[in-house]
Protein backbone atom coordinates (compact mmCIF):
# COMPACT_ATOMS: atom_id res chain seq x y z
CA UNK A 1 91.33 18.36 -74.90
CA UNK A 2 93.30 15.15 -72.90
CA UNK A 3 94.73 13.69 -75.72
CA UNK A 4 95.67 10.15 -75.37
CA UNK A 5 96.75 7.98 -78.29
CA UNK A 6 97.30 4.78 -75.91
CA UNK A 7 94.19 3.68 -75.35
CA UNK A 8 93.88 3.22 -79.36
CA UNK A 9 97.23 0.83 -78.29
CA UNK A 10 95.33 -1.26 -75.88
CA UNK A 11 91.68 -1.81 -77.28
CA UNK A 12 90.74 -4.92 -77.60
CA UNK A 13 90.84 -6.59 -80.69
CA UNK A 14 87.12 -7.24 -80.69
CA UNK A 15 86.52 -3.52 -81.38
CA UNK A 16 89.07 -3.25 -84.70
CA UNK A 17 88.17 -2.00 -87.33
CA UNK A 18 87.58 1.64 -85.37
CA UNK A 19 85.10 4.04 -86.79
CA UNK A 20 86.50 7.45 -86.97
CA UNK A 21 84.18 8.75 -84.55
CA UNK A 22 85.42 5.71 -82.03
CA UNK A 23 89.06 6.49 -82.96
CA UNK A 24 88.27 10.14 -82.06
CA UNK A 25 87.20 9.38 -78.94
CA UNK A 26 89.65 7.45 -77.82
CA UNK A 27 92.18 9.76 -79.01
CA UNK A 28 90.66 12.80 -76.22
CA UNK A 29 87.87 11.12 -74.00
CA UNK A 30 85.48 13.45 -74.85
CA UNK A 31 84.45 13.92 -78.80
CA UNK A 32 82.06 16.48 -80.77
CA UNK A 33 80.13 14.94 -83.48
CA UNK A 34 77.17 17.49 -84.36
CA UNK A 35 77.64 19.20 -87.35
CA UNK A 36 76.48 23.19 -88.12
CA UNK A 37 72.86 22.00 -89.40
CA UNK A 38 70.38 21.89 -86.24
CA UNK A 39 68.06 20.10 -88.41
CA UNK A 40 70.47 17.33 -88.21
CA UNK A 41 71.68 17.47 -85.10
CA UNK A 42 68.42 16.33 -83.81
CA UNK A 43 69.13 13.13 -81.65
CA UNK A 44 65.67 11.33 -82.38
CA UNK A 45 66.66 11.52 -86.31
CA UNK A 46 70.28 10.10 -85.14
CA UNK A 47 68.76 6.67 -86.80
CA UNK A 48 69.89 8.69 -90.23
CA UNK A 49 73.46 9.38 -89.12
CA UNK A 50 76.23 7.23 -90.34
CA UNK A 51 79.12 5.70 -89.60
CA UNK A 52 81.22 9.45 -88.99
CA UNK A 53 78.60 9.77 -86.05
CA UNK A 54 78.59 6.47 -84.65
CA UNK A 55 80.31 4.96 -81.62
CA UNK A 56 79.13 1.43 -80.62
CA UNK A 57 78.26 0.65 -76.97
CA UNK A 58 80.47 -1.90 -76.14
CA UNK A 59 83.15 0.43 -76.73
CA UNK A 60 82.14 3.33 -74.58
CA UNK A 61 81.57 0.35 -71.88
CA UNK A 62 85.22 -0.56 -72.19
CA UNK A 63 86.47 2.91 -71.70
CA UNK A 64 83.87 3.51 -68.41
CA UNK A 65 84.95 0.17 -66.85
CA UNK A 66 87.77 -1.53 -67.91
CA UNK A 67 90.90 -0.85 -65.02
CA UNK A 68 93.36 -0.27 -67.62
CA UNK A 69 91.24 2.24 -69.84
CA UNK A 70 90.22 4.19 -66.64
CA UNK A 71 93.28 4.78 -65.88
CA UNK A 72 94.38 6.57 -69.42
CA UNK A 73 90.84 8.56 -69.68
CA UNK A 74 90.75 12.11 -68.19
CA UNK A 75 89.72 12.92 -64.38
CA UNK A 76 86.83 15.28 -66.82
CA UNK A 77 85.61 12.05 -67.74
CA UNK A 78 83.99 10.88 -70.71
CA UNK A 79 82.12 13.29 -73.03
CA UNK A 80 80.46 12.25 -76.76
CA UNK A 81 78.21 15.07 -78.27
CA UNK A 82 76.24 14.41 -81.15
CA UNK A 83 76.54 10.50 -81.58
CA UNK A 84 74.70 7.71 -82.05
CA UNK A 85 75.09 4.59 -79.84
CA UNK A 86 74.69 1.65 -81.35
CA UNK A 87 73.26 -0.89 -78.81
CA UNK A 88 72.08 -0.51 -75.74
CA UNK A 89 74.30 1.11 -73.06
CA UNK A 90 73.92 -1.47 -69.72
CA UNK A 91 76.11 -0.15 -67.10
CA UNK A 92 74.49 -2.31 -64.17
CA UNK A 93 76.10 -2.95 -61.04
CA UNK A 94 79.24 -0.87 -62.47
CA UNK A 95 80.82 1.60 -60.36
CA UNK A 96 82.55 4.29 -62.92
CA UNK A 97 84.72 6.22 -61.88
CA UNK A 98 84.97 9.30 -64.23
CA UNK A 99 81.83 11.14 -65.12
CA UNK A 100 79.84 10.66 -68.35
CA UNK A 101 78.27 12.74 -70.69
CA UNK A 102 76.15 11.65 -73.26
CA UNK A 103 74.87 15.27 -75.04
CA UNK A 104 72.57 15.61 -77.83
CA UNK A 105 73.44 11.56 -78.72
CA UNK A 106 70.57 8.78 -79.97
CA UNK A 107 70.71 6.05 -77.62
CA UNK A 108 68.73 2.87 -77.90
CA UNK A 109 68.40 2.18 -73.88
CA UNK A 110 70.10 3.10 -70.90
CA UNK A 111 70.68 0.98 -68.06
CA UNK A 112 72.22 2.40 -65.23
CA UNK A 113 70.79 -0.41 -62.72
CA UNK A 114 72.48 -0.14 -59.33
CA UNK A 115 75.79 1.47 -61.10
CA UNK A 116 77.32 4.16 -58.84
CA UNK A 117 79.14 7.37 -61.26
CA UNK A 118 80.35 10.90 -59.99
CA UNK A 119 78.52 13.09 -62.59
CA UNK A 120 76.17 12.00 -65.68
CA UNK A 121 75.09 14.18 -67.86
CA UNK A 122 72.53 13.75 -71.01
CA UNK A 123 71.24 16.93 -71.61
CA UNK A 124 69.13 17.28 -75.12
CA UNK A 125 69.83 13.50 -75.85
CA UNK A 126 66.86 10.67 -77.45
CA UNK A 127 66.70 7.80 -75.33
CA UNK A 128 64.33 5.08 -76.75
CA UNK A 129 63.36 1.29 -76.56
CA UNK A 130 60.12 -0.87 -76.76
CA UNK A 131 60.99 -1.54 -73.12
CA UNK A 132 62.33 0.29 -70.56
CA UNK A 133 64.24 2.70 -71.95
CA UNK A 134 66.17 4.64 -68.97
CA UNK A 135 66.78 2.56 -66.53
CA UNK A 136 67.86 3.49 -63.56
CA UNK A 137 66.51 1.95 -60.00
CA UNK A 138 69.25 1.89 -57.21
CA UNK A 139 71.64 4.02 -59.39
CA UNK A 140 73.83 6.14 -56.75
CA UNK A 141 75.42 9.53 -57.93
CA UNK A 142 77.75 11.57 -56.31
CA UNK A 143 77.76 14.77 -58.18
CA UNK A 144 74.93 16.06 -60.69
CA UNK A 145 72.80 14.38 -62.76
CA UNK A 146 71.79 16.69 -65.86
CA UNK A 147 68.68 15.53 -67.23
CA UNK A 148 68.22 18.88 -69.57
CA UNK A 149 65.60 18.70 -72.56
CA UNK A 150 66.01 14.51 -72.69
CA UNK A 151 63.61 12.92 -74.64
CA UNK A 152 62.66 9.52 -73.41
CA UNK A 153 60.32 6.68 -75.89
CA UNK A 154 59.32 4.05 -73.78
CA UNK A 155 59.90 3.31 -70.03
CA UNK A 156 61.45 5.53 -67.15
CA UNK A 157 62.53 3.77 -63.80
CA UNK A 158 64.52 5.04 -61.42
CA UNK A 159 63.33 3.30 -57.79
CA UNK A 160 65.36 3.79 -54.92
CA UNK A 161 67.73 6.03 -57.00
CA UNK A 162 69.72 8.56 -55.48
């Protein structure tokens, strides 16, 4: 694992306090949250998780996109298995570029609207909303998109991606 205790140096203060999931993150890029109990690993009871499992959007948003962050994260990009976002994860009309992988997480939306990435990956993950919840028209991916035993409530667009 990358391990890089500088970008817990230069997050904003917005995000302080850090959970310890958040802190983990930051700390390698890529963080494993599931526990041994595949009862409660599953993603679409993540609403049940707490605060040791939780890593808020915003923050994962920051690390994607924000020039300074980028260039501290690994080239493997970044990885969270077994969290639970909390918000909605709007990457529009963002260019990223170090994959993401979003495994076996809870996530309340996804909008990938026109955003360009290398890789994304969200194998076994919930994605849910009253709306659209995976949103994706004019996305543009270089590499693979992993789509692997993703359960979707709600909406699924992805128009013109490719």
């Amino acid at each position: 694992m990358h391990v890089n205790s500088r970008l817990i140096d230069i997050v904003p203060d917005k995000f302080k306090p850090l959970t310890v999931a958040e802190e983990t993150l930051l700390a390698g890029n890529s963080t494993i949250l599931r526990t041994g109990d595949k009862e409660k690993n599953d993603p679409e009871k993540g609403a049940d998780w707490g605060p040791e499992r939780t890593i808020r959007s915003e923050l994962i948003i920051w690390l994607c996109t924000d020039q300074d962050a980028v260039k501290m994260v690994h080239p493997m990009g970044v990885f969270i298995f077994g969290a639970k976002i909390e918000g909605e994860l709007d990457f529009s009309f963002t260019r990223l570029e170090r994959p993401l992988g979003l495994i076996e997480c809870n996530i309340p939306g996804l909008i990938l609207l026109y955003a360009e990435l290398p890789t994304l990956a969200l194998k076994g993950s919930f994605i849910y909303s009253d709306g659209n919840a995976f949103s994706a028209d004019g996305m543009r991916v270089k590499g693979n998109v992993i789509l692997k035993e993703v359960r979707v409530k709600g909406a699924v667009r992805l128009l013109g991606a490719n």
